[in-house]
PDB file of N, CA and C in Angstrom:
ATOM      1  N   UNK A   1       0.826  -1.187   0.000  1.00  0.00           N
ATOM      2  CA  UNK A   1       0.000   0.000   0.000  1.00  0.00           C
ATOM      3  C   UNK A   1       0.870   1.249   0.000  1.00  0.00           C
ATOM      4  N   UNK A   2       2.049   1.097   0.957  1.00  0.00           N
ATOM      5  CA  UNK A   2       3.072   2.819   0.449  1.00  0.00           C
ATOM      6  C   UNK A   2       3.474   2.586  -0.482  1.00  0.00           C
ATOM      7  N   UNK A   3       3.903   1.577  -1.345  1.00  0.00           N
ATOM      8  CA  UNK A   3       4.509   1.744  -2.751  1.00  0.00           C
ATOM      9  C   UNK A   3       3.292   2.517  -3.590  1.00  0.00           C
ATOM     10  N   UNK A   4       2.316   2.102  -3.247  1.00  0.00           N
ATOM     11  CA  UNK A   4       0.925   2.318  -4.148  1.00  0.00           C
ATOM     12  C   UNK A   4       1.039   3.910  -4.330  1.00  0.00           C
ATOM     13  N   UNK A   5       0.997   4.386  -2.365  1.00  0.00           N
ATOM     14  CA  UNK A   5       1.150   5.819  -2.348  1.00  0.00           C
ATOM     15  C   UNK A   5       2.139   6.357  -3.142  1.00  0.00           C
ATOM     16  N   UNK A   6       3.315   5.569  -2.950  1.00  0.00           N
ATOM     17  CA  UNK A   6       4.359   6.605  -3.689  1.00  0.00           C
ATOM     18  C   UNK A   6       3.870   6.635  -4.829  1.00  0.00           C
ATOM     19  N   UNK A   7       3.964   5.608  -5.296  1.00  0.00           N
ATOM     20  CA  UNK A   7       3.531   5.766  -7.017  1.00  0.00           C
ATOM     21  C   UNK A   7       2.834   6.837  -7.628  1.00  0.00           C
ATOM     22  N   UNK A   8       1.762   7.112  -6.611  1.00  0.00           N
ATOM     23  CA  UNK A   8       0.411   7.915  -7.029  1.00  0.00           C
ATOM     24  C   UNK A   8       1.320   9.738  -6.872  1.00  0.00           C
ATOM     25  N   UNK A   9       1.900   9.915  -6.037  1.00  0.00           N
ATOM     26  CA  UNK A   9       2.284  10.381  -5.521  1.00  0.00           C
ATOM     27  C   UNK A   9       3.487  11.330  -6.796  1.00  0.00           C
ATOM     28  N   UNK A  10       4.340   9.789  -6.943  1.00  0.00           N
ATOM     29  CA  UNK A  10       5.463  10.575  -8.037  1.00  0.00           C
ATOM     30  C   UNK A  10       4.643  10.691  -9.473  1.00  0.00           C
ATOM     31  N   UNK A  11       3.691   9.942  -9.538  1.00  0.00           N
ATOM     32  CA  UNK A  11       2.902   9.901 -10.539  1.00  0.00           C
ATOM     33  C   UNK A  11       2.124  11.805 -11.009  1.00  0.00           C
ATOM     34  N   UNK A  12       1.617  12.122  -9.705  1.00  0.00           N
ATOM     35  CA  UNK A  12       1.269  13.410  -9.750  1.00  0.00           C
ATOM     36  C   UNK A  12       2.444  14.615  -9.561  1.00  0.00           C
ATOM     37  N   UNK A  13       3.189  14.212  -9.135  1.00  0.00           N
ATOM     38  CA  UNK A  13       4.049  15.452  -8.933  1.00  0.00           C
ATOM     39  C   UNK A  13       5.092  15.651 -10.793  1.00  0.00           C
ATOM     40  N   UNK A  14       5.032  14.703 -11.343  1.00  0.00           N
ATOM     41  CA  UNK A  14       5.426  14.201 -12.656  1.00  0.00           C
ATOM     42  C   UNK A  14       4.502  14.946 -13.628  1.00  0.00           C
ATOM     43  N   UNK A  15       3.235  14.591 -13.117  1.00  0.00           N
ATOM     44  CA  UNK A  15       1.909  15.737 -13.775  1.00  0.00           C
ATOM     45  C   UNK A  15       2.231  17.073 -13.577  1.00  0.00           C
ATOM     46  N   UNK A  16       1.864  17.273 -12.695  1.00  0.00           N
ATOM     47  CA  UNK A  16       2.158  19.019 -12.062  1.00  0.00           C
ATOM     48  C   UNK A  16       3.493  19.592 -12.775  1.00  0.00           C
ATOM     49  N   UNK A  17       4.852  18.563 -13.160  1.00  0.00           N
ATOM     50  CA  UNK A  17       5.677  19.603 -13.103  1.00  0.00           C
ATOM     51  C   UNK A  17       5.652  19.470 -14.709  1.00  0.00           C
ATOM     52  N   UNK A  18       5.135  18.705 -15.291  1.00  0.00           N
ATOM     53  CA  UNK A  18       4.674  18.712 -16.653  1.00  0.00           C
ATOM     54  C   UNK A  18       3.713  20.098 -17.409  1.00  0.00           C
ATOM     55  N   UNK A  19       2.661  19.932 -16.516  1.00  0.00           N
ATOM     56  CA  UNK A  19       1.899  20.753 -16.710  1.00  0.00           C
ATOM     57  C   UNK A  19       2.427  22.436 -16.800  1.00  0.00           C
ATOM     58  N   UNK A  20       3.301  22.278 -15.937  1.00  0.00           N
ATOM     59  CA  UNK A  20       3.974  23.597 -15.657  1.00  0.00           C
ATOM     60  C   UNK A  20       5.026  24.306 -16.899  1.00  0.00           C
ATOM     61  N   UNK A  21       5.856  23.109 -16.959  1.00  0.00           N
ATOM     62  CA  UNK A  21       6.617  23.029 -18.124  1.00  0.00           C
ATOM     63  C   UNK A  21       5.758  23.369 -19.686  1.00  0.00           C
ATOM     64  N   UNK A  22       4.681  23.072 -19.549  1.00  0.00           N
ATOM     65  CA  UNK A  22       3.760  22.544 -20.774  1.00  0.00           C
ATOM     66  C   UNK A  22       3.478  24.224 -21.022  1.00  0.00           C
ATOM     67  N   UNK A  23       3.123  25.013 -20.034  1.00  0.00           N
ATOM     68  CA  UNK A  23       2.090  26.080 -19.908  1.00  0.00           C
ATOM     69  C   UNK A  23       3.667  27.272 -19.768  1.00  0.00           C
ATOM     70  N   UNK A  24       4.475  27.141 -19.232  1.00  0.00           N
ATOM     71  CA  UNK A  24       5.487  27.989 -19.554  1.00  0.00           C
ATOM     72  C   UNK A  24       5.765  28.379 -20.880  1.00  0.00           C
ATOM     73  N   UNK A  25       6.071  27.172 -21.636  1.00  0.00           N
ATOM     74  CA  UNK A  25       6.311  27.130 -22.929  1.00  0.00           C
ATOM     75  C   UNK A  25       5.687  27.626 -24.119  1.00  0.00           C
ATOM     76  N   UNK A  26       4.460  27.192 -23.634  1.00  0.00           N
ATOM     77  CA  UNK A  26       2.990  27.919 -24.713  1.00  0.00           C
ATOM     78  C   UNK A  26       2.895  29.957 -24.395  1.00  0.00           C
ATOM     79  N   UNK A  27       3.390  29.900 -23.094  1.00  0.00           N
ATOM     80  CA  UNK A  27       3.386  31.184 -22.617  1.00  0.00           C
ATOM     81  C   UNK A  27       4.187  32.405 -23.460  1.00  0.00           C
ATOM     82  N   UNK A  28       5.870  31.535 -23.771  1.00  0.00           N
ATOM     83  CA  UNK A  28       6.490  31.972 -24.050  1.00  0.00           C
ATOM     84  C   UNK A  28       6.524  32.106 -25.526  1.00  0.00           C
ATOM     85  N   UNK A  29       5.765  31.396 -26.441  1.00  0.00           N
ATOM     86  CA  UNK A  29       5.917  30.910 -27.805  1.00  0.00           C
ATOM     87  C   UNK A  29       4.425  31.926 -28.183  1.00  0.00           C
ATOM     88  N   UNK A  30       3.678  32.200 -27.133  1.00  0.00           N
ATOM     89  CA  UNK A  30       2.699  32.764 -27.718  1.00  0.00           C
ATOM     90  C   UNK A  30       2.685  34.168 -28.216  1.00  0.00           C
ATOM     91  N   UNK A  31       1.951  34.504 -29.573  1.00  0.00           N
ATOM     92  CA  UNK A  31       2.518  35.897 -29.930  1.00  0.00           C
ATOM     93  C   UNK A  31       1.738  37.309 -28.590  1.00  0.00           C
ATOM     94  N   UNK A  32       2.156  37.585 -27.802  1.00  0.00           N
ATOM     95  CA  UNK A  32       1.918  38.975 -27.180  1.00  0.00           C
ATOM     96  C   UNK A  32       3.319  39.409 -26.535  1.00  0.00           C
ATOM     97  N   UNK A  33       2.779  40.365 -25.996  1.00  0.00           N
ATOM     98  CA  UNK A  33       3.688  41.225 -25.661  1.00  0.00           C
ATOM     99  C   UNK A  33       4.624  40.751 -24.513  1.00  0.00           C
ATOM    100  N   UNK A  34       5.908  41.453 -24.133  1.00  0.00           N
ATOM    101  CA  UNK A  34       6.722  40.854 -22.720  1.00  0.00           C
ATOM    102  C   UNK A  34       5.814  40.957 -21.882  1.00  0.00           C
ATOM    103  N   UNK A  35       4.866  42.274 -21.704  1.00  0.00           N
ATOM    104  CA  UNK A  35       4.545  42.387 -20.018  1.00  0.00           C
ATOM    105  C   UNK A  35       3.737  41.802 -19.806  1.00  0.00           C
ATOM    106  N   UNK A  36       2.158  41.064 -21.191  1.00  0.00           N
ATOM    107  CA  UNK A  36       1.379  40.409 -21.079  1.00  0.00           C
ATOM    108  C   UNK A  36       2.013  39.139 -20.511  1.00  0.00           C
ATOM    109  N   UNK A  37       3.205  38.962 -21.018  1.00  0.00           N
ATOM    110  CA  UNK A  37       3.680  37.286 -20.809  1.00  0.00           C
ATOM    111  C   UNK A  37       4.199  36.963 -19.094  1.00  0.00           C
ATOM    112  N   UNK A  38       4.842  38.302 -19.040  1.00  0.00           N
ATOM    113  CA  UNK A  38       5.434  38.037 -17.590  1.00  0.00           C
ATOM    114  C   UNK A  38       4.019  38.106 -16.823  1.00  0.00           C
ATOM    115  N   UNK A  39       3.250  38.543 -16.984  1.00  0.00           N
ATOM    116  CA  UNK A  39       2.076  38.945 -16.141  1.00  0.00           C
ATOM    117  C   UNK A  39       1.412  37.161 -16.150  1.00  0.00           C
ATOM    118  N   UNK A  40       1.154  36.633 -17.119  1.00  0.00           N
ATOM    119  CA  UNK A  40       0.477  35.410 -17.408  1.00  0.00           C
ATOM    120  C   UNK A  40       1.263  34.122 -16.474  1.00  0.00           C
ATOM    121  N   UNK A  41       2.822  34.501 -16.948  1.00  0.00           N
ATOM    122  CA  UNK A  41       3.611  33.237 -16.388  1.00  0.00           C
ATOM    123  C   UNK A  41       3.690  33.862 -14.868  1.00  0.00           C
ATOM    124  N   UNK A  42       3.554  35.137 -14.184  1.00  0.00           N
ATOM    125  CA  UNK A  42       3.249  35.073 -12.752  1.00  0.00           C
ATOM    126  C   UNK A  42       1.840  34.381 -12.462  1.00  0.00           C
ATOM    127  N   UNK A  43       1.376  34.660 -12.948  1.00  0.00           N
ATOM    128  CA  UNK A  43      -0.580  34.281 -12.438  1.00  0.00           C
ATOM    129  C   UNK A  43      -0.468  32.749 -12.516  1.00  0.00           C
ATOM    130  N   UNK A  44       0.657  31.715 -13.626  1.00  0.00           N
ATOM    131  CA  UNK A  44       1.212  30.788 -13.558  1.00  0.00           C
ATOM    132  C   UNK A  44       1.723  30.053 -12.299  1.00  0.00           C
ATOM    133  N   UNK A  45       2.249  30.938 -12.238  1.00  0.00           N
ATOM    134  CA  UNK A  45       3.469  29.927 -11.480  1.00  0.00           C
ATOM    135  C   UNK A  45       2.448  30.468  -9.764  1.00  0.00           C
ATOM    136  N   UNK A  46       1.698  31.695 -10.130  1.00  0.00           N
ATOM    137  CA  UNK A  46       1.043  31.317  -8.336  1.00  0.00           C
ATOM    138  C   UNK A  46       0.347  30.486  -8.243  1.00  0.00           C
ATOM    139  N   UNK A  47      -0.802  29.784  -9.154  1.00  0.00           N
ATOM    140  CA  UNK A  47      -1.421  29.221  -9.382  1.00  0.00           C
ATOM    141  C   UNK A  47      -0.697  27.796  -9.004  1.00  0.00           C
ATOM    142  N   UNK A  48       0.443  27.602  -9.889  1.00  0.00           N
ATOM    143  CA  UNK A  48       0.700  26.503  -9.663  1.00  0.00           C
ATOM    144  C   UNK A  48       1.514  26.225  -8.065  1.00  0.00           C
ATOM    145  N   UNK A  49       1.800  27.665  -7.571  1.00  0.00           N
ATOM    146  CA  UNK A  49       2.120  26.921  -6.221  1.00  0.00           C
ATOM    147  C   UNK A  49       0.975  27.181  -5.309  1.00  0.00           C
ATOM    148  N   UNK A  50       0.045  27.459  -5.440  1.00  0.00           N
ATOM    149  CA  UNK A  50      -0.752  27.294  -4.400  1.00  0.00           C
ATOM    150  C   UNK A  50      -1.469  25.967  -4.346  1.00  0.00           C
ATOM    151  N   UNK A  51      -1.465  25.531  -5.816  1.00  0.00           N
ATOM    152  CA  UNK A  51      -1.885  24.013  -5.641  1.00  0.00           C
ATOM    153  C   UNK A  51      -0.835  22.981  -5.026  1.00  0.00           C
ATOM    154  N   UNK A  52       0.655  23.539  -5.121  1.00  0.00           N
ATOM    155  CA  UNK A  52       1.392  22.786  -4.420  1.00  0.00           C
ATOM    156  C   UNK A  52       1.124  22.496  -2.702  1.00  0.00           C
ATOM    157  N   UNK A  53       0.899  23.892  -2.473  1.00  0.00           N
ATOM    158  CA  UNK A  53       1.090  23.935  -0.948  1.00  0.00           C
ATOM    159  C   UNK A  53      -0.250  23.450  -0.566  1.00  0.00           C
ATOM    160  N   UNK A  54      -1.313  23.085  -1.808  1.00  0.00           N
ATOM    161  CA  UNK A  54      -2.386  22.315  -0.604  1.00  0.00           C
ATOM    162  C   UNK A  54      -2.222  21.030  -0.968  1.00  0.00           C
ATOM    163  N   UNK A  55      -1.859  20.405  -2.188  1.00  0.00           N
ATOM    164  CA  UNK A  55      -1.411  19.084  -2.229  1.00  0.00           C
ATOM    165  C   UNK A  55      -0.085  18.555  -1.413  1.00  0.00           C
ATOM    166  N   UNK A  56       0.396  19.582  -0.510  1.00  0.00           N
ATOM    167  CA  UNK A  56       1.777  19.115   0.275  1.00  0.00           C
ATOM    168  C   UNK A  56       0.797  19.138   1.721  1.00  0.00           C
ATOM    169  N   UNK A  57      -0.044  19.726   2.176  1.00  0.00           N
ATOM    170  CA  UNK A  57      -1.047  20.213   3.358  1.00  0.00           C
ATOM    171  C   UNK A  57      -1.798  18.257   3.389  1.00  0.00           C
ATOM    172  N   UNK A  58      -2.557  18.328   2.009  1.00  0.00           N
ATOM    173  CA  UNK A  58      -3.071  17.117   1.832  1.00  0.00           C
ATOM    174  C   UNK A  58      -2.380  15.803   1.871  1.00  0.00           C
ATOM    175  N   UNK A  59      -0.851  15.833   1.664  1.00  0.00           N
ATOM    176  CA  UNK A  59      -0.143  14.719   1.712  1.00  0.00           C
ATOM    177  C   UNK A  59       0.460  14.986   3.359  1.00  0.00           C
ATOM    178  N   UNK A  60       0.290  15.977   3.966  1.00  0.00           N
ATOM    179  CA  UNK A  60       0.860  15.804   5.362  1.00  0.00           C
ATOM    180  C   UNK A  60      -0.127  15.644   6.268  1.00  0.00           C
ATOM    181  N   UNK A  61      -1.382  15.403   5.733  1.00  0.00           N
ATOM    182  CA  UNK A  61      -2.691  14.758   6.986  1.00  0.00           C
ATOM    183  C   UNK A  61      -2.548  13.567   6.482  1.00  0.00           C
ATOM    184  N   UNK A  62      -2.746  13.359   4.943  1.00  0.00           N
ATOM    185  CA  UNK A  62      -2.297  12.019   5.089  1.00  0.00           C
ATOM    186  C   UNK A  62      -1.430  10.592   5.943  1.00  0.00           C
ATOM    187  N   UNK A  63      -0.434  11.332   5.760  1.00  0.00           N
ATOM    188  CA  UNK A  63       0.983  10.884   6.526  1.00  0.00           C
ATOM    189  C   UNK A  63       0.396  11.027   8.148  1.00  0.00           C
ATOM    190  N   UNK A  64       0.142  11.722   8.325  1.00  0.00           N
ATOM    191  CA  UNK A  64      -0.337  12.208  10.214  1.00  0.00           C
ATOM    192  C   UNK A  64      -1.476  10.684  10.268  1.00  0.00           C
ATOM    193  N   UNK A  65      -2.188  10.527   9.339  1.00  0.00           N
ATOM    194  CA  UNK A  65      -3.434   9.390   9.545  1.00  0.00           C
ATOM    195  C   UNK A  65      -2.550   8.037   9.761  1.00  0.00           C
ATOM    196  N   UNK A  66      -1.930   7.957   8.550  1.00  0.00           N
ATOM    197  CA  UNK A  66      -1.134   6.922   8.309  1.00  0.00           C
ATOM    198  C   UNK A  66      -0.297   6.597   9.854  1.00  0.00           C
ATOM    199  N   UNK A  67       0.568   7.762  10.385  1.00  0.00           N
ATOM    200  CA  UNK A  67       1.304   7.387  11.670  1.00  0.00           C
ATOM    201  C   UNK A  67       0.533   6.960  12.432  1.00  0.00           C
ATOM    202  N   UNK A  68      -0.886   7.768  12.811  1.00  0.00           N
ATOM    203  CA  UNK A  68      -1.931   7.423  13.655  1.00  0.00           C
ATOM    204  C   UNK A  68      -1.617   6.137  14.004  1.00  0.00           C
ATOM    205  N   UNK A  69      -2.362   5.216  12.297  1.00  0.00           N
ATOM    206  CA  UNK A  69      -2.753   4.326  12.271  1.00  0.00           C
ATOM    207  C   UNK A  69      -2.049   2.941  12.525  1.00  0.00           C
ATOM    208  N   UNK A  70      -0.560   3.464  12.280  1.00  0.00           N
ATOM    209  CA  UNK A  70       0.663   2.656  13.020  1.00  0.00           C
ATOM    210  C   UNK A  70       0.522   2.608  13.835  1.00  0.00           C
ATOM    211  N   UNK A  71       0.458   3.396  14.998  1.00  0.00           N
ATOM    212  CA  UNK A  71       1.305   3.811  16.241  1.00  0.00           C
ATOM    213  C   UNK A  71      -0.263   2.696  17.318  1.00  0.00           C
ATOM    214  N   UNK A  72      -1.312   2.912  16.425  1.00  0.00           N
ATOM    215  CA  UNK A  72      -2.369   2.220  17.181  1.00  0.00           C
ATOM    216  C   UNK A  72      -2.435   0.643  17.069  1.00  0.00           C
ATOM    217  N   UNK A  73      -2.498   0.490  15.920  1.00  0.00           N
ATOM    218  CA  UNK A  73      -1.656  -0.993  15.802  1.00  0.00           C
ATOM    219  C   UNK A  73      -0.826  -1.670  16.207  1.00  0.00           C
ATOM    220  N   UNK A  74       0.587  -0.391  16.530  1.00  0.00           N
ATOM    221  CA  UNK A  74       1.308  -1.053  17.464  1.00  0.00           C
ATOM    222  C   UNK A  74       1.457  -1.314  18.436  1.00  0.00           C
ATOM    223  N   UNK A  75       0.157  -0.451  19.543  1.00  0.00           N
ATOM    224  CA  UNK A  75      -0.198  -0.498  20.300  1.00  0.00           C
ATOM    225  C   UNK A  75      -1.192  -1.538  20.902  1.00  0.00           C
ATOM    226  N   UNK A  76      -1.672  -1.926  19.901  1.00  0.00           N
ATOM    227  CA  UNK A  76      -2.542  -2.934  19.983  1.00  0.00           C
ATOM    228  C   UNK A  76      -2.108  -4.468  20.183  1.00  0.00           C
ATOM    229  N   UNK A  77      -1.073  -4.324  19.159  1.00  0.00           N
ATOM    230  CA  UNK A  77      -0.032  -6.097  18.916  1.00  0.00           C
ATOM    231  C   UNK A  77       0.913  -5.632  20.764  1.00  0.00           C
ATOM    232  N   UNK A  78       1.201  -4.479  21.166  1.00  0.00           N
ATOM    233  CA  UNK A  78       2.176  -4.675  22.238  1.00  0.00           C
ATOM    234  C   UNK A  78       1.246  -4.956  23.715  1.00  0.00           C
ATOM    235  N   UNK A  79       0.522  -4.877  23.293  1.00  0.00           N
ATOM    236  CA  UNK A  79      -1.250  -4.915  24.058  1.00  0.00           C
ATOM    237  C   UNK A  79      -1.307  -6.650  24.261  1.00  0.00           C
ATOM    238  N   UNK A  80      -1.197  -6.971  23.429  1.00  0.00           N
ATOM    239  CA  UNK A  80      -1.528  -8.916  22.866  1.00  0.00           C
ATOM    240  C   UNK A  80      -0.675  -9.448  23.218  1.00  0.00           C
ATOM    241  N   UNK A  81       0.951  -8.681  23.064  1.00  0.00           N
ATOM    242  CA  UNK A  81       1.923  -9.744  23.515  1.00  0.00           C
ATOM    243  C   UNK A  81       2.248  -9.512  24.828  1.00  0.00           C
ATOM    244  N   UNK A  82       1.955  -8.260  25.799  1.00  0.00           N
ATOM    245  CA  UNK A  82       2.382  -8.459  26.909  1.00  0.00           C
ATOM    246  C   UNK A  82       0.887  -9.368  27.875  1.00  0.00           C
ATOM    247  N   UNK A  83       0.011  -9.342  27.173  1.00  0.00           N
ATOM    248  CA  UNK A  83      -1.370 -10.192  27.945  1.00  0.00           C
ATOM    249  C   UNK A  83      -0.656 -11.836  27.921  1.00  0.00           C
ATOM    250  N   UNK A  84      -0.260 -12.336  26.221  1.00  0.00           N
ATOM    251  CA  UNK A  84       0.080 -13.367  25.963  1.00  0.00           C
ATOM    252  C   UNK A  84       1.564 -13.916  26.901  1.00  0.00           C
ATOM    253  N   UNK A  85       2.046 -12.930  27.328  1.00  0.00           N
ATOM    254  CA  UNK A  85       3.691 -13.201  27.817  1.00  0.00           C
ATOM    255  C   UNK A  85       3.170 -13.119  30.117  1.00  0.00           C
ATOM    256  N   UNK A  86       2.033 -12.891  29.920  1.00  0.00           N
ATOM    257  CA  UNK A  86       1.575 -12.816  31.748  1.00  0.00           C
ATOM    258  C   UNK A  86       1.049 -14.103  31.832  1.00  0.00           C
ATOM    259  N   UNK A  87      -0.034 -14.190  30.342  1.00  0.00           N
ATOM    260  CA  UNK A  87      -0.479 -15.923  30.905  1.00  0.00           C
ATOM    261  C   UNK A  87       0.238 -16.963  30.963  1.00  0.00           C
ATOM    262  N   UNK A  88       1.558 -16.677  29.771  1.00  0.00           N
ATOM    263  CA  UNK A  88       2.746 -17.704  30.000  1.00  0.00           C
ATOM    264  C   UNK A  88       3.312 -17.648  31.146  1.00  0.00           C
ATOM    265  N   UNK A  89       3.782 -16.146  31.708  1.00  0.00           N
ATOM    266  CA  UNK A  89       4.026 -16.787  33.018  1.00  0.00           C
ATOM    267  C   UNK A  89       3.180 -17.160  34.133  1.00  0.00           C
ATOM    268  N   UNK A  90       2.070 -17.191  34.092  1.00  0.00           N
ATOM    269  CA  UNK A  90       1.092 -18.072  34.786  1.00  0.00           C
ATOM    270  C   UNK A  90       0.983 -18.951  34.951  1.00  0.00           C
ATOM    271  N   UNK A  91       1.046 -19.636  33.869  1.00  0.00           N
ATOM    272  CA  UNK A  91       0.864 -20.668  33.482  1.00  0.00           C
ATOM    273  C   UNK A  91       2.095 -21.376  33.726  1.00  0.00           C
ATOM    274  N   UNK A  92       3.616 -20.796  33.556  1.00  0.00           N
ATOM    275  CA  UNK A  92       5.298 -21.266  33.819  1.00  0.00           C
ATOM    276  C   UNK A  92       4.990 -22.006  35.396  1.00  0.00           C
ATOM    277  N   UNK A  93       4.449 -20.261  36.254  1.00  0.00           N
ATOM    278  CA  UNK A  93       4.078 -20.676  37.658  1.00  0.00           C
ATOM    279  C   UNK A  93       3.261 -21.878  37.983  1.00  0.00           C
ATOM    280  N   UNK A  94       2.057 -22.239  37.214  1.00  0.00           N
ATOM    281  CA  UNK A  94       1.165 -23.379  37.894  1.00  0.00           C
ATOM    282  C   UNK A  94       1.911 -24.491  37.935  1.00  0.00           C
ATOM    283  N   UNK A  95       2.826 -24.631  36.332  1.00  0.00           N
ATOM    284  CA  UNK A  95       3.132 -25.829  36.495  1.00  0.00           C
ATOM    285  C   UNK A  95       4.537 -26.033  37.135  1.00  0.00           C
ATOM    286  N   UNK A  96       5.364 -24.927  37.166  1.00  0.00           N
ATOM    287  CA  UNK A  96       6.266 -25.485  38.136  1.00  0.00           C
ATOM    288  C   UNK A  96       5.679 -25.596  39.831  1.00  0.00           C
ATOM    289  N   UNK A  97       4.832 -25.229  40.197  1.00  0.00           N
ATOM    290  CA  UNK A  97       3.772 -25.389  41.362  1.00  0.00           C
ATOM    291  C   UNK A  97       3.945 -26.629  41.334  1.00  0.00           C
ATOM    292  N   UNK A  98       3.086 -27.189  40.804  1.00  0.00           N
ATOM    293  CA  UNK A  98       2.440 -28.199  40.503  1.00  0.00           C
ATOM    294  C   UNK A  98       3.766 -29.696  40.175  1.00  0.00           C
ATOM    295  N   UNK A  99       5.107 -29.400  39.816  1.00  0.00           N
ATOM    296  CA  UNK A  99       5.816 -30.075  39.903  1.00  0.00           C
ATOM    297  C   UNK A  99       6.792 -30.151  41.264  1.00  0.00           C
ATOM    298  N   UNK A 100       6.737 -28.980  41.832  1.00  0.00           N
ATOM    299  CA  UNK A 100       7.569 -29.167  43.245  1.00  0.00           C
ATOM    300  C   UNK A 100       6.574 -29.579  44.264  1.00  0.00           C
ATOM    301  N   UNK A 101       5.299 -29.796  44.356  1.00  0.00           N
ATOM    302  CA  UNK A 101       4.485 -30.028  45.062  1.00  0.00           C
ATOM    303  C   UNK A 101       4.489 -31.744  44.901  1.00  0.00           C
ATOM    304  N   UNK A 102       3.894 -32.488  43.215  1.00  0.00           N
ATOM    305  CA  UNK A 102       4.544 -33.377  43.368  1.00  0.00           C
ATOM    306  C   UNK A 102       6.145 -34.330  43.565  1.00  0.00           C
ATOM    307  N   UNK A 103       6.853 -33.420  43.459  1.00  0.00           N
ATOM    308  CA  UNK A 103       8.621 -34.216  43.388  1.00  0.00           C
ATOM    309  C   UNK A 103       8.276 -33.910  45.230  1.00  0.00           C
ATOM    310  N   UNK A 104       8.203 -33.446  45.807  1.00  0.00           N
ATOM    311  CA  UNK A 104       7.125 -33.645  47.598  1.00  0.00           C
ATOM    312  C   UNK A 104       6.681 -34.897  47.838  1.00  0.00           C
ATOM    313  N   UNK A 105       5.835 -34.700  46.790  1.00  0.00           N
ATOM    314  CA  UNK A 105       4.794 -36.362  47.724  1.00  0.00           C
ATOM    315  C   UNK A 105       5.721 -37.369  46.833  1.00  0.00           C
ATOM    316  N   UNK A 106       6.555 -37.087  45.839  1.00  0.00           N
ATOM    317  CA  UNK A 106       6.851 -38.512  45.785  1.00  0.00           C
ATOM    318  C   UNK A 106       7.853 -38.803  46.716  1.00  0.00           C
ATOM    319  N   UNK A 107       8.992 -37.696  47.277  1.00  0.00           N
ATOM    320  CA  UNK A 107       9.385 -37.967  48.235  1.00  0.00           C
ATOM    321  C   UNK A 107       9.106 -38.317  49.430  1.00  0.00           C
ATOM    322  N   UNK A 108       8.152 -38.001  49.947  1.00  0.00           N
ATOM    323  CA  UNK A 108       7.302 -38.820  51.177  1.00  0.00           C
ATOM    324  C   UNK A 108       6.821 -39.811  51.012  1.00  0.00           C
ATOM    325  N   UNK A 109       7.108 -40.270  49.927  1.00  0.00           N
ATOM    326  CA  UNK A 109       6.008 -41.637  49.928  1.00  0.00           C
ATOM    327  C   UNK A 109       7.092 -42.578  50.132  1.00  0.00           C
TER     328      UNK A 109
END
């Protein structure tokens, strides 16, 4: 599933910087004037970073869910093995109980 993310991930940022590249170029090749152009490739490039900074916003709740969702899991398995590691020693206890009590009576007998 994180490979998946990455993928999707380099997959879009591959888009975006395409797109950018794509729209610079047309900017520059198109017949108007310098100041129309500089004016266009600013309105550009804000455009294109404001979509950055919410697709970086959106990939860092992501990531925040994702740790969540570790950190509870791991909490959960360290939950299981220290329950599983008390009944073993419970259980260590009954039966060594249960063997010094008999190696006892067989000695008395």
């Amino acid at each position: 599933m994180s490979d998946e993310r990455h993928s999707a991930l380099g997959t879009f940022i591959t888009f975006l910087t395409g797109a950018a590249i794509g729209a610079g170029l047309a900017l520059l090749f198109a017949p108007q004037s310098g100041e129309e152009t500089r004016k266009k490739i600013k309105e550009m490039t804000d455009k294109v970073s404001d979509e950055v900074k919410e697709n970086y916003e959106k990939i860092g709740k992501e990531t925040q869910k994702a740790i969540q969702s570790v950190k509870e899991a791991s909490d959960k398995a360290l939950t299981q093995i220290k329950a599983f590691m008390d009944g073993a020693k419970e259980n260590i206890k009954k039966e060594t109980g249960q063997a010094v009590k008999s190696s006892s009576k067989k000695k008395g007998s």
